[in-house]
N, C-alpha and C. Protein backbone atom coordinates (compact mmCIF):
# COMPACT_ATOMS: atom_id res chain seq x y z
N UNK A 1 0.85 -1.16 0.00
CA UNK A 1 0.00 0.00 0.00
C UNK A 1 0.90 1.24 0.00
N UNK A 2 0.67 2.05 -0.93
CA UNK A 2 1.43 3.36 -1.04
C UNK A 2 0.19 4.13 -0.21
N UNK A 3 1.54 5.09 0.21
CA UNK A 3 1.01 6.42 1.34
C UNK A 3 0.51 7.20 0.86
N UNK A 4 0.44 7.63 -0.43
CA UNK A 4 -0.67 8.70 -1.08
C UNK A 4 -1.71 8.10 -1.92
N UNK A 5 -1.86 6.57 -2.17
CA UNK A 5 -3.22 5.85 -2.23
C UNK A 5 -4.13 6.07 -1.70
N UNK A 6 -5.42 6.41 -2.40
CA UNK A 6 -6.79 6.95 -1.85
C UNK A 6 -7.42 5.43 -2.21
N UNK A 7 -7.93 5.28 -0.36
CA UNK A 7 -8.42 3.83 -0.20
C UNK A 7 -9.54 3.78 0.59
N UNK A 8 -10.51 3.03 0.93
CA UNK A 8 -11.55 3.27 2.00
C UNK A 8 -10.91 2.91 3.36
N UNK A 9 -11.18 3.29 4.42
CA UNK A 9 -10.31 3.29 5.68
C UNK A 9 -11.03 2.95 6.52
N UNK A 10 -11.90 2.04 7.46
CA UNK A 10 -12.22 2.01 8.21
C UNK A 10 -11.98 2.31 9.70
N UNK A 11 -12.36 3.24 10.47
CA UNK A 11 -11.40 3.92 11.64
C UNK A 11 -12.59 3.85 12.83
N UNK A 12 -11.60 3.47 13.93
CA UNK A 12 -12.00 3.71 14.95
C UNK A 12 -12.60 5.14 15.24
N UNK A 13 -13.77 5.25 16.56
CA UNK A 13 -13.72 6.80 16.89
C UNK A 13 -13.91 6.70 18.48
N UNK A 14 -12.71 7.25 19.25
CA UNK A 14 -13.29 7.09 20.73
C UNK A 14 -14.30 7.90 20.82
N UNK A 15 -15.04 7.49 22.25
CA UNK A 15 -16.18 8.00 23.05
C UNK A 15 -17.51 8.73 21.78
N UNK A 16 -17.69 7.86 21.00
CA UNK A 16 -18.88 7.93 20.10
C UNK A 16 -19.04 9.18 19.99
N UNK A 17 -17.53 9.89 19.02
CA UNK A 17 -17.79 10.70 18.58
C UNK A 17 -17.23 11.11 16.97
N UNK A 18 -17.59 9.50 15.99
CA UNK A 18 -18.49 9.55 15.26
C UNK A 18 -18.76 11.15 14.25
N UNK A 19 -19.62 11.30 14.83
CA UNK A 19 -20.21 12.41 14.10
C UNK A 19 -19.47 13.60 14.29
N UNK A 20 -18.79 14.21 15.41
CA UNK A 20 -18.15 15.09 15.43
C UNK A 20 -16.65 14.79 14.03
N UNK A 21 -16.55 13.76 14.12
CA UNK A 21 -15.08 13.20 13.10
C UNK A 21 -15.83 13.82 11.78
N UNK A 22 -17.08 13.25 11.87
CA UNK A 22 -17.94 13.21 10.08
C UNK A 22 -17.16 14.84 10.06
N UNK A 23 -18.25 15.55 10.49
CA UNK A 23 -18.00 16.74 10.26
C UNK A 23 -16.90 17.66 10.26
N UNK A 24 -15.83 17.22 10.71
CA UNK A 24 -14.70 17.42 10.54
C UNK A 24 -13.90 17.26 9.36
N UNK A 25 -14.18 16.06 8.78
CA UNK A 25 -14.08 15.22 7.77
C UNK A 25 -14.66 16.24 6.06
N UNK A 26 -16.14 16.50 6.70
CA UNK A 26 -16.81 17.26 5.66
C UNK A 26 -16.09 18.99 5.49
N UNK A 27 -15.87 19.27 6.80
CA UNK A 27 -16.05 20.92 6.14
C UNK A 27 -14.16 20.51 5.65
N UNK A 28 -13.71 19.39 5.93
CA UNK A 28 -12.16 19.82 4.60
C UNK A 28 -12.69 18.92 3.45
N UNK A 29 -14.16 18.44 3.11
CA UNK A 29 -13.90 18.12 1.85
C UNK A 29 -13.59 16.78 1.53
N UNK A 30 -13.62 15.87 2.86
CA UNK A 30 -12.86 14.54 2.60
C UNK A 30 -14.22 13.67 2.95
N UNK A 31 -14.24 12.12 1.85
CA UNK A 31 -15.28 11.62 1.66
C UNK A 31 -15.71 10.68 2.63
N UNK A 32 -16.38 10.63 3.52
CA UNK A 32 -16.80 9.59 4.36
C UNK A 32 -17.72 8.97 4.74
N UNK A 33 -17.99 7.98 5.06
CA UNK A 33 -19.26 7.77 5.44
C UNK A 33 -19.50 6.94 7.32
N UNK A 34 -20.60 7.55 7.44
CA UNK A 34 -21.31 6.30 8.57
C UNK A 34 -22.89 5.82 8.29
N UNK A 35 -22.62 4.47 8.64
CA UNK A 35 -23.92 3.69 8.36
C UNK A 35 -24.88 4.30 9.56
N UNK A 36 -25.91 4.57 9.32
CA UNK A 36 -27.27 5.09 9.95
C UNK A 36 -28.21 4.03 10.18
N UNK A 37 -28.84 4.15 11.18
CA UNK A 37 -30.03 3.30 11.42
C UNK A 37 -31.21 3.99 12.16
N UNK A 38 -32.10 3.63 11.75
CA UNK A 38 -33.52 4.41 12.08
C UNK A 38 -33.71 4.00 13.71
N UNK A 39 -34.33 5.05 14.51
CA UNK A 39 -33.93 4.28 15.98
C UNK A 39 -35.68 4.79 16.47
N UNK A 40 -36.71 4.04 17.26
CA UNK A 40 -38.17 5.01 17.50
C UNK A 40 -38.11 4.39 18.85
N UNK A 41 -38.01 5.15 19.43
CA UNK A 41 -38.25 5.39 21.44
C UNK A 41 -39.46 6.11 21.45
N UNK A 42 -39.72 5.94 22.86
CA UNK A 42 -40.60 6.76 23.72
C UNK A 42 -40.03 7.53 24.78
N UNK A 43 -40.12 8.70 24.64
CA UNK A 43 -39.60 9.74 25.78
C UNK A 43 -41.09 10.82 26.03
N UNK A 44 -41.06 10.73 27.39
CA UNK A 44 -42.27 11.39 28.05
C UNK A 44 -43.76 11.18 27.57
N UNK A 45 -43.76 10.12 26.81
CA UNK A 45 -45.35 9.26 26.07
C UNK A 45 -45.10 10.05 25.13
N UNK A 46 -44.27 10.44 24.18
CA UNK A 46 -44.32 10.57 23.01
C UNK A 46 -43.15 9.24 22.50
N UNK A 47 -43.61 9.38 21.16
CA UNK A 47 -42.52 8.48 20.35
C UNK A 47 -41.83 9.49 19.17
N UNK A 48 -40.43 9.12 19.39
CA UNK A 48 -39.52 9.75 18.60
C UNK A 48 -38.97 9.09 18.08
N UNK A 49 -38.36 9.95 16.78
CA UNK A 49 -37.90 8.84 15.91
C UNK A 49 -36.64 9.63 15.78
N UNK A 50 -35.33 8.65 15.60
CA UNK A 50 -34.54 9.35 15.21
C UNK A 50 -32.88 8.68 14.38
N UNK A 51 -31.81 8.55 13.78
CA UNK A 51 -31.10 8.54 13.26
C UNK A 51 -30.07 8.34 14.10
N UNK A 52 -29.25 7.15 14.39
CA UNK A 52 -28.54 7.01 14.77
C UNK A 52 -27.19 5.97 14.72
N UNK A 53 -25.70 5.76 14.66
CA UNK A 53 -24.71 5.16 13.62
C UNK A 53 -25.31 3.88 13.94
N UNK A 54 -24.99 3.08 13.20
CA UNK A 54 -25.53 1.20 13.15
C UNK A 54 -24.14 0.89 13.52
N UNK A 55 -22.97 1.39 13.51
CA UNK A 55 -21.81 0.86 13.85
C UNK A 55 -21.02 2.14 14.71
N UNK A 56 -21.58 2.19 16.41
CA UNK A 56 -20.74 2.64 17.00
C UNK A 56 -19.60 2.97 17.03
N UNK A 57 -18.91 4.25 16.91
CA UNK A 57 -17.51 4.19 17.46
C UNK A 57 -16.86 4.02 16.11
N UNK A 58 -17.70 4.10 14.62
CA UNK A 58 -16.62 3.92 13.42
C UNK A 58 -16.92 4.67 12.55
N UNK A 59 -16.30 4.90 11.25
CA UNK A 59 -16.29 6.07 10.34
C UNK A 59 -15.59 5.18 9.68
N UNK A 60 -16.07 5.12 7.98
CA UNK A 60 -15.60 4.51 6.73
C UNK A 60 -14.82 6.12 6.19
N UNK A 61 -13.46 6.55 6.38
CA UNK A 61 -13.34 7.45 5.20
C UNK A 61 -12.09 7.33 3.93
N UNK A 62 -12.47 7.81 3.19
CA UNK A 62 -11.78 7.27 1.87
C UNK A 62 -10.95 8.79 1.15
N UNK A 63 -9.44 7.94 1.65
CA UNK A 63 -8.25 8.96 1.88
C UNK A 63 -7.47 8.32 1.80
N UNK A 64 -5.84 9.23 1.72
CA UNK A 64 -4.91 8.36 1.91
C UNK A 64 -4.15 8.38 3.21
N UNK A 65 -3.23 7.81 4.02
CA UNK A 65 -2.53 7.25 4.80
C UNK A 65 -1.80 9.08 5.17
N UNK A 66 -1.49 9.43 4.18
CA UNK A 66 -0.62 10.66 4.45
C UNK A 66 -1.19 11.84 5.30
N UNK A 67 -3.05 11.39 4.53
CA UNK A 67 -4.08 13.07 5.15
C UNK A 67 -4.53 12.87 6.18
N UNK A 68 -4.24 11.17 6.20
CA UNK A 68 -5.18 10.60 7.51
C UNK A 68 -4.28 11.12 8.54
N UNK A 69 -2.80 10.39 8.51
CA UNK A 69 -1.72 10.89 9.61
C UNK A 69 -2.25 12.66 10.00
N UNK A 70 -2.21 13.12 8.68
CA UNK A 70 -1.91 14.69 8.78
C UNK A 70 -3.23 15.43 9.70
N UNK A 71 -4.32 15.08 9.78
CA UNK A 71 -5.27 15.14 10.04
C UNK A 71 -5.29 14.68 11.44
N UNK A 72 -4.75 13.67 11.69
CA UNK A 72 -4.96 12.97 13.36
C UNK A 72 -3.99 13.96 13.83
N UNK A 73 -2.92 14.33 13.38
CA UNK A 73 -2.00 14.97 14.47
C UNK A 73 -2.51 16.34 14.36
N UNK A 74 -2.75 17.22 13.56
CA UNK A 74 -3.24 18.68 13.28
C UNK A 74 -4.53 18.99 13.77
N UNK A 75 -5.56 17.63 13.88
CA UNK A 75 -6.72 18.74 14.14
C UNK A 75 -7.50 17.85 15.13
N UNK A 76 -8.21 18.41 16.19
CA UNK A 76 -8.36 18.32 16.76
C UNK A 76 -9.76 17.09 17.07
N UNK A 77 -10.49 17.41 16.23
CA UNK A 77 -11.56 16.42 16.15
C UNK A 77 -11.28 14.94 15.70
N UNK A 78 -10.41 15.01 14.94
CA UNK A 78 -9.44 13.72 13.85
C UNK A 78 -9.24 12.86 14.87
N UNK A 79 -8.33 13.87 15.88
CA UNK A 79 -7.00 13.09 16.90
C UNK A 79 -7.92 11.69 17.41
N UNK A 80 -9.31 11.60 17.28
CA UNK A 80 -10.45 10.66 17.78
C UNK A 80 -9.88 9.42 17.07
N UNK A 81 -9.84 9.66 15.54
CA UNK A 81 -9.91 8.77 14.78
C UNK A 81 -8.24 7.38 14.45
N UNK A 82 -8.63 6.19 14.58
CA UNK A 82 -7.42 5.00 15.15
C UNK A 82 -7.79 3.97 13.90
N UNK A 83 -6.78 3.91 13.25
CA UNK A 83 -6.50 2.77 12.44
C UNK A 83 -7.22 1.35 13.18
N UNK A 84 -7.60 0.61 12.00
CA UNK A 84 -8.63 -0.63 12.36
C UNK A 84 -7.12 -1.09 12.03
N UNK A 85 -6.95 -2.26 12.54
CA UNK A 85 -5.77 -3.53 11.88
C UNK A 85 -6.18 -4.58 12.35
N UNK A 86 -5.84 -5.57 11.57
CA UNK A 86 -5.08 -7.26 11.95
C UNK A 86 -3.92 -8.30 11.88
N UNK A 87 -3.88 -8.59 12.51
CA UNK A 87 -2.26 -9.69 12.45
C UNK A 87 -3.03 -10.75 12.17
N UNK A 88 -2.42 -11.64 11.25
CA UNK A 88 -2.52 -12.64 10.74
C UNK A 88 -2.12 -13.73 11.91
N UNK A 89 -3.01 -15.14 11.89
CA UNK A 89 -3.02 -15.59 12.88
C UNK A 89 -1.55 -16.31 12.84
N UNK A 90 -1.62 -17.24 11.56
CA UNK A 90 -0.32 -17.75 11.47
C UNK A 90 1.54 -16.87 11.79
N UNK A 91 1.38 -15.67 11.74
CA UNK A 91 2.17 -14.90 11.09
C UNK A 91 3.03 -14.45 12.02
N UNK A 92 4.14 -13.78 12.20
CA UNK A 92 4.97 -13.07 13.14
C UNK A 92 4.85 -11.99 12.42
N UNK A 93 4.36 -11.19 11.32
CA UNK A 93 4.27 -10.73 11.07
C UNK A 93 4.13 -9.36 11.63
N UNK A 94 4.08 -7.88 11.69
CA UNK A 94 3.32 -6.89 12.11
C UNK A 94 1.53 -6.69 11.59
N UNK A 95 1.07 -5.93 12.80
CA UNK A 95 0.08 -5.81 12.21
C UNK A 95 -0.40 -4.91 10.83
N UNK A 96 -1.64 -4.88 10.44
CA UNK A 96 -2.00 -4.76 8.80
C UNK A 96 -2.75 -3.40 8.79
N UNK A 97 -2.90 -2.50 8.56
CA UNK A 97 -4.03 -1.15 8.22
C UNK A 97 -5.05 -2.28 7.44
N UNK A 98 -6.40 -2.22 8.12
CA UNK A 98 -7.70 -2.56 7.05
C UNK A 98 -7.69 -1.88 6.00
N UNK A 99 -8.33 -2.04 5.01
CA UNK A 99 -9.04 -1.52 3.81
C UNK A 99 -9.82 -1.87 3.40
N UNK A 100 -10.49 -1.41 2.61
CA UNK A 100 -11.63 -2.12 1.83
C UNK A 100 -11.46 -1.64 0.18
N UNK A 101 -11.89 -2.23 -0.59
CA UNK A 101 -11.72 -1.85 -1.93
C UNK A 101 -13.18 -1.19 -2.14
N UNK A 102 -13.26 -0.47 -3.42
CA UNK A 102 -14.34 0.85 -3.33
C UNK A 102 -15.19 -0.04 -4.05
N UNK A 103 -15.42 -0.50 -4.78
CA UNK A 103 -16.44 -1.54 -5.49
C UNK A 103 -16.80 -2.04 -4.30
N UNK A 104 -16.71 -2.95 -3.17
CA UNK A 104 -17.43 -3.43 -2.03
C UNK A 104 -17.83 -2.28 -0.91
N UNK A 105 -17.20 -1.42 -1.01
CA UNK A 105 -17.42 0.02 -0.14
C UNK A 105 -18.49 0.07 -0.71
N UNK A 106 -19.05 0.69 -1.94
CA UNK A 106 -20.08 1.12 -2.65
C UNK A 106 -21.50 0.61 -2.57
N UNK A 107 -20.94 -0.79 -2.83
CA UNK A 107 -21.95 -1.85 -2.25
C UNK A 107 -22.96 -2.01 -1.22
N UNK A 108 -21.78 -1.58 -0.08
CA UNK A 108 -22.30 -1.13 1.06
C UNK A 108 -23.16 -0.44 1.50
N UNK A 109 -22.91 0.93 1.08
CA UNK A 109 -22.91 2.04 1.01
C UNK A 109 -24.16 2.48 0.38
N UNK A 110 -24.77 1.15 -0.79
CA UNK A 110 -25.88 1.80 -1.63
C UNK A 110 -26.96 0.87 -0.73
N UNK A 111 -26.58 -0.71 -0.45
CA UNK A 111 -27.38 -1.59 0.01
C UNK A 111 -27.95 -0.83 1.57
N UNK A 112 -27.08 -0.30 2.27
CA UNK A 112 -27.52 0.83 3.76
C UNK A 112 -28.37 1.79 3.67
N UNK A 113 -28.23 2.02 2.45
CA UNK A 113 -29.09 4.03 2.09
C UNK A 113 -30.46 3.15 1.59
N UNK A 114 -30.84 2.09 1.50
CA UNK A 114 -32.28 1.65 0.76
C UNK A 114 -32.78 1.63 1.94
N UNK A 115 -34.21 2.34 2.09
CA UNK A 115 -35.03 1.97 3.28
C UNK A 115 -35.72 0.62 3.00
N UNK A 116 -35.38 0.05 4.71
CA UNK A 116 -35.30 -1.68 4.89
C UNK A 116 -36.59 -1.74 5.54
N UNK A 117 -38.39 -0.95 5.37
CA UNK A 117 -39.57 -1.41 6.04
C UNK A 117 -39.55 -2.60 6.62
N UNK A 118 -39.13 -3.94 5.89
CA UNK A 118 -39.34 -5.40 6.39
C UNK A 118 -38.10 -6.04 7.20
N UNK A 119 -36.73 -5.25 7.63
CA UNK A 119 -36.31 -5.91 8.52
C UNK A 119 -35.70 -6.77 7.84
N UNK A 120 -35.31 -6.69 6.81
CA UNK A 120 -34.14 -7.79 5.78
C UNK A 120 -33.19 -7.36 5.83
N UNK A 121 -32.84 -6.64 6.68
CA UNK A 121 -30.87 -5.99 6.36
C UNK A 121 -30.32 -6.16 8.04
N UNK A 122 -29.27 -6.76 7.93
CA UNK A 122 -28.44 -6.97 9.24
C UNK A 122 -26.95 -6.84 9.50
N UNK A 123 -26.83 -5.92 10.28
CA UNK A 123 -25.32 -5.20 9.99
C UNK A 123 -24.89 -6.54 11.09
N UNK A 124 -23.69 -7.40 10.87
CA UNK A 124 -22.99 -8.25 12.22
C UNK A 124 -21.62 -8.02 11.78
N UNK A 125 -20.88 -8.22 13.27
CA UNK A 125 -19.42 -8.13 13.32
C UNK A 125 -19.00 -9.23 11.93
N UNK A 126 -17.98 -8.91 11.80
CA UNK A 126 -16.78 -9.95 10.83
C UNK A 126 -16.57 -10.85 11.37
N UNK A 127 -17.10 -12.35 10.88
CA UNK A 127 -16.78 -13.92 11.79
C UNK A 127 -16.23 -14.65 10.21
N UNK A 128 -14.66 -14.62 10.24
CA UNK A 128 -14.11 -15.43 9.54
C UNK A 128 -14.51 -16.68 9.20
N UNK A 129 -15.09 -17.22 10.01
CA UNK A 129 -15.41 -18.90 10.27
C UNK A 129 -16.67 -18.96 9.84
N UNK A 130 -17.38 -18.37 9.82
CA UNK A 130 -18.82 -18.14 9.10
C UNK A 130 -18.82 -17.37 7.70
N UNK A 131 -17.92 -16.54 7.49
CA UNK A 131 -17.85 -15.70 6.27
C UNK A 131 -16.81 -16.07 5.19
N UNK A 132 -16.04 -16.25 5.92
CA UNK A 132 -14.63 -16.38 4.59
C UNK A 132 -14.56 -17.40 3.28
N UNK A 133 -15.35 -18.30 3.50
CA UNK A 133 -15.73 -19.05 2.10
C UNK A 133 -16.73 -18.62 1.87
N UNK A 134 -16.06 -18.19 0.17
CA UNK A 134 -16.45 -17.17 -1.08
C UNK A 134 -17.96 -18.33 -1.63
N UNK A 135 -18.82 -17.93 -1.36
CA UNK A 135 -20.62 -18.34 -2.22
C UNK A 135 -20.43 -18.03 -3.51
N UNK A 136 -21.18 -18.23 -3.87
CA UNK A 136 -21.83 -17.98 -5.53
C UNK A 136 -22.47 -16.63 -5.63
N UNK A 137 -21.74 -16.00 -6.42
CA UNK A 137 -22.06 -14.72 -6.73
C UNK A 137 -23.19 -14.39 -6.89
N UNK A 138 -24.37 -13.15 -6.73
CA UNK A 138 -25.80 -13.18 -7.09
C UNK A 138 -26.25 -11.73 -6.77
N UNK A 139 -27.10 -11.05 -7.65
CA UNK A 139 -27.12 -9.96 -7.79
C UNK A 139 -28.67 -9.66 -7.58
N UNK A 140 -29.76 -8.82 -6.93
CA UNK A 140 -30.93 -8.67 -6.80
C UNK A 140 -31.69 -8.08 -7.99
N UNK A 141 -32.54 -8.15 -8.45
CA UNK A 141 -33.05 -8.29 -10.34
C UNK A 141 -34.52 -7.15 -9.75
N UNK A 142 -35.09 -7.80 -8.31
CA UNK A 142 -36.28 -6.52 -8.59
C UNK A 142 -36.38 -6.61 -6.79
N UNK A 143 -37.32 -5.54 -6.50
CA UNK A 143 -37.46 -5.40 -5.15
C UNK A 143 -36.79 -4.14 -4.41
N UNK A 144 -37.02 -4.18 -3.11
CA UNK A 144 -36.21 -2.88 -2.58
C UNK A 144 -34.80 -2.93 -2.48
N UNK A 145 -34.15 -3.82 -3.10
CA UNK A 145 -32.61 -3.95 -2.46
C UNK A 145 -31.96 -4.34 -4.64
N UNK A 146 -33.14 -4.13 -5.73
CA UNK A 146 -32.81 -4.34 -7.00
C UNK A 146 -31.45 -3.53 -7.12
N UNK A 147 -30.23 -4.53 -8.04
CA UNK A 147 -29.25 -3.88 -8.47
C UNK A 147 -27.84 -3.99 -7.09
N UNK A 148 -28.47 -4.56 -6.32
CA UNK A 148 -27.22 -4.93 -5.09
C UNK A 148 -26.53 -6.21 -5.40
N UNK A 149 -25.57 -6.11 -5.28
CA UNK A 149 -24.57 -7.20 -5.23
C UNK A 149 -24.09 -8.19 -4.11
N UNK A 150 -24.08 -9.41 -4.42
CA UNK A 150 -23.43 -9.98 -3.30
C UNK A 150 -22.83 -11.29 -3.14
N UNK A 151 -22.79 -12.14 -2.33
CA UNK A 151 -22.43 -13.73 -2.03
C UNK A 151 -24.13 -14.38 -1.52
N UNK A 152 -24.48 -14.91 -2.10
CA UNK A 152 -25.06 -16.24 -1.23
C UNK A 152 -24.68 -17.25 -0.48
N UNK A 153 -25.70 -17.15 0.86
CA UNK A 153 -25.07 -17.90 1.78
C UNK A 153 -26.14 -18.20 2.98
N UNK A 154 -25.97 -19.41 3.68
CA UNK A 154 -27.02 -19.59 4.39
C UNK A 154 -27.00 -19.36 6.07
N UNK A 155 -27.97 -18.04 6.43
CA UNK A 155 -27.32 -17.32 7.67
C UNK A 155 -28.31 -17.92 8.26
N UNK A 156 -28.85 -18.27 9.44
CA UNK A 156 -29.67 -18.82 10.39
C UNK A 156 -30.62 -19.23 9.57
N UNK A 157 -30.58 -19.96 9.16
CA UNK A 157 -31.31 -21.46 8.09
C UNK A 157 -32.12 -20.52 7.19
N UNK A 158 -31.58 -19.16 6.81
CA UNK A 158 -32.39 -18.52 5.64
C UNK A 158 -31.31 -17.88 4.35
N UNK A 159 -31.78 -18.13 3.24
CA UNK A 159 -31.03 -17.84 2.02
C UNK A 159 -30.72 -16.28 2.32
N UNK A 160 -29.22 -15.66 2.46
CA UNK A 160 -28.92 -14.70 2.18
C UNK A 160 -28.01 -13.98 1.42
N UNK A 161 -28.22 -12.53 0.82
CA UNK A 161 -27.05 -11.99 0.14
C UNK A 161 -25.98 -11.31 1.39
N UNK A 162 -25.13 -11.70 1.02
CA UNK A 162 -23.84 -11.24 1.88
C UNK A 162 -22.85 -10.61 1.43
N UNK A 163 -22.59 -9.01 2.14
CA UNK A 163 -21.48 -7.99 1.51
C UNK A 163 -21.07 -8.01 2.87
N UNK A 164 -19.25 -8.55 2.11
CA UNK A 164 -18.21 -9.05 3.40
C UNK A 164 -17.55 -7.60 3.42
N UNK A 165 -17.32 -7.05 4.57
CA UNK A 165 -16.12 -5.78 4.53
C UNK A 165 -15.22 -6.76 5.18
N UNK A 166 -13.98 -6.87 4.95
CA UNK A 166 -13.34 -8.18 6.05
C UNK A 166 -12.82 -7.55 7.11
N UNK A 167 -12.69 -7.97 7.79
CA UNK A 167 -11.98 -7.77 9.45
C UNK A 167 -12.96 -6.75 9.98
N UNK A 168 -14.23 -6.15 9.31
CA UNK A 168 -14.61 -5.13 10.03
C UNK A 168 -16.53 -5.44 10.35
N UNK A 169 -17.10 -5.88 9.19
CA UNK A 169 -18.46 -6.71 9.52
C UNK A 169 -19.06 -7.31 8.12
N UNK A 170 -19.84 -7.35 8.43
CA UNK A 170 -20.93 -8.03 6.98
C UNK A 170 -22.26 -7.48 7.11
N UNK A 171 -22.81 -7.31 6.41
CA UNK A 171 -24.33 -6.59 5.95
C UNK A 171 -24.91 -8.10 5.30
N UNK A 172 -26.07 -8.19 5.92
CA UNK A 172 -26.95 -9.67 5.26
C UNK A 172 -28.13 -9.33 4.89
N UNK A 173 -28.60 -9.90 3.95
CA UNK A 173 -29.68 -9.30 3.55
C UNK A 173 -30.66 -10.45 3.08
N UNK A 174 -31.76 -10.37 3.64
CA UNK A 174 -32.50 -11.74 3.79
C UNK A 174 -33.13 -11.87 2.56
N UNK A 175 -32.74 -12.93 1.48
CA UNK A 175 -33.89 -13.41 0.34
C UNK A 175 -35.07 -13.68 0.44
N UNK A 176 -36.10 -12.53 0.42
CA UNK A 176 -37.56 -13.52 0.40
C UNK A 176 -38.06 -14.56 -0.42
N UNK A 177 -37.42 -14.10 -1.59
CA UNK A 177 -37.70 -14.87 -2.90
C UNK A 177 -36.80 -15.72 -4.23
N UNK A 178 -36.90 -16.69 -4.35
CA UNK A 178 -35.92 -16.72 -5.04
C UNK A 178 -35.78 -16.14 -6.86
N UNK A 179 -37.06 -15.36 -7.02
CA UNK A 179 -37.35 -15.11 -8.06
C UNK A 179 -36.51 -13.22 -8.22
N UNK A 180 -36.32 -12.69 -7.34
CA UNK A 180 -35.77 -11.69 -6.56
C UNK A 180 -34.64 -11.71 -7.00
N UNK A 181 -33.53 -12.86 -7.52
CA UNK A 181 -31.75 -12.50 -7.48
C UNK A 181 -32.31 -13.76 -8.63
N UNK A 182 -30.55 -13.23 -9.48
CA UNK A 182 -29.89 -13.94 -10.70
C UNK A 182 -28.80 -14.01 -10.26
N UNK A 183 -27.95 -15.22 -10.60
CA UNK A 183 -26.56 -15.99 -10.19
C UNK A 183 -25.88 -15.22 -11.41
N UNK A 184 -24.63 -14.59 -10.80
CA UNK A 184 -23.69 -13.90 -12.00
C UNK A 184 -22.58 -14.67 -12.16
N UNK A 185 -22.06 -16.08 -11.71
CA UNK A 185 -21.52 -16.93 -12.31
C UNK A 185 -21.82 -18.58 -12.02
């Protein structure tokens, strides 16, 4: 990985502050995202509805290594933001900066922004042992989630599409139908 490669970054944020990073992020111009989730409480017998991250404590932003450094040490809201990594189990290796490639970022990114009425979308941690063997490719043809990409795979005894971010989580998305997705190989 070169240091002025613009890559998706998955980053820590202490004390769920998230959104203060976003905005930090935004007024220089730099692209990021956090996954949102619709949240409806009751406070004082009313019900409120409101917007809140689906993944605590993280920020997807897509930069390079150089602005990221430059940014954590210079400004003040940044200094929040901590490299995701992993060491390989076998390995003596050092540990790894995550990434994600922007074609599965995107993925993400478009499959999150579809409003989910029925409760078919499930953000879970990254479980190697459940995820890491690659399914049969399959793409959604009509419905609220038409034009998403993914893996098929069978998550609590129900057919699902699966977009792996690795080391960081998976988004599942429940098949109602099998008339719904076409196999792209």
């Amino acid at each position: 990985m070169k240091r002025d490669e613009i890559l998706w970054y998955p980053m820590y944020v202490s004390y769920r502050r998230e959104l203060t990073v976003k905005q930090a992020l935004d007024d220089k111009q730099i692209e990021n995202y956090i996954p949102m989730r619709e949240v409806i409480e009751r406070k004082n017998k009313k019900i409120v509805q409101r917007l809140e991250p689906a993944i605590h404590n993280m920020i997807f932003v897509y930069s390079c290594i150089n602005t990221l450094s430059e940014l954590k040490m210079f400004n003040a809201d940044c200094a929040a933001m901590q490299y995701m990594t992993f060491k390989a189990r076998t390995s003596d290796q050092a540990s790894t900066i995550i990434t994600i490639d922007e074609a599965h970022m995107r993925q993400f990114m478009k499959a999150m922004e579809i409003p989910d009425d029925q409760n078919r979308r499930t953000l879970l941690p990254y479980d190697e042992a459940l995820y890491g063997k690659e399914g049969r490719r399959i793409r959604f043809i009509r419905g609220d989630f038409e034009g998403i990409e993914g893996t098929i795979k069978r998550v609590n005894k129900n057919r699902s599409l699966i977009i792996t971010l690795k080391h960081v989580g998976v988004l599942v998305i429940t098949i109602d139908h099998a008339a719904d997705i076409e196999f792209l190989d």
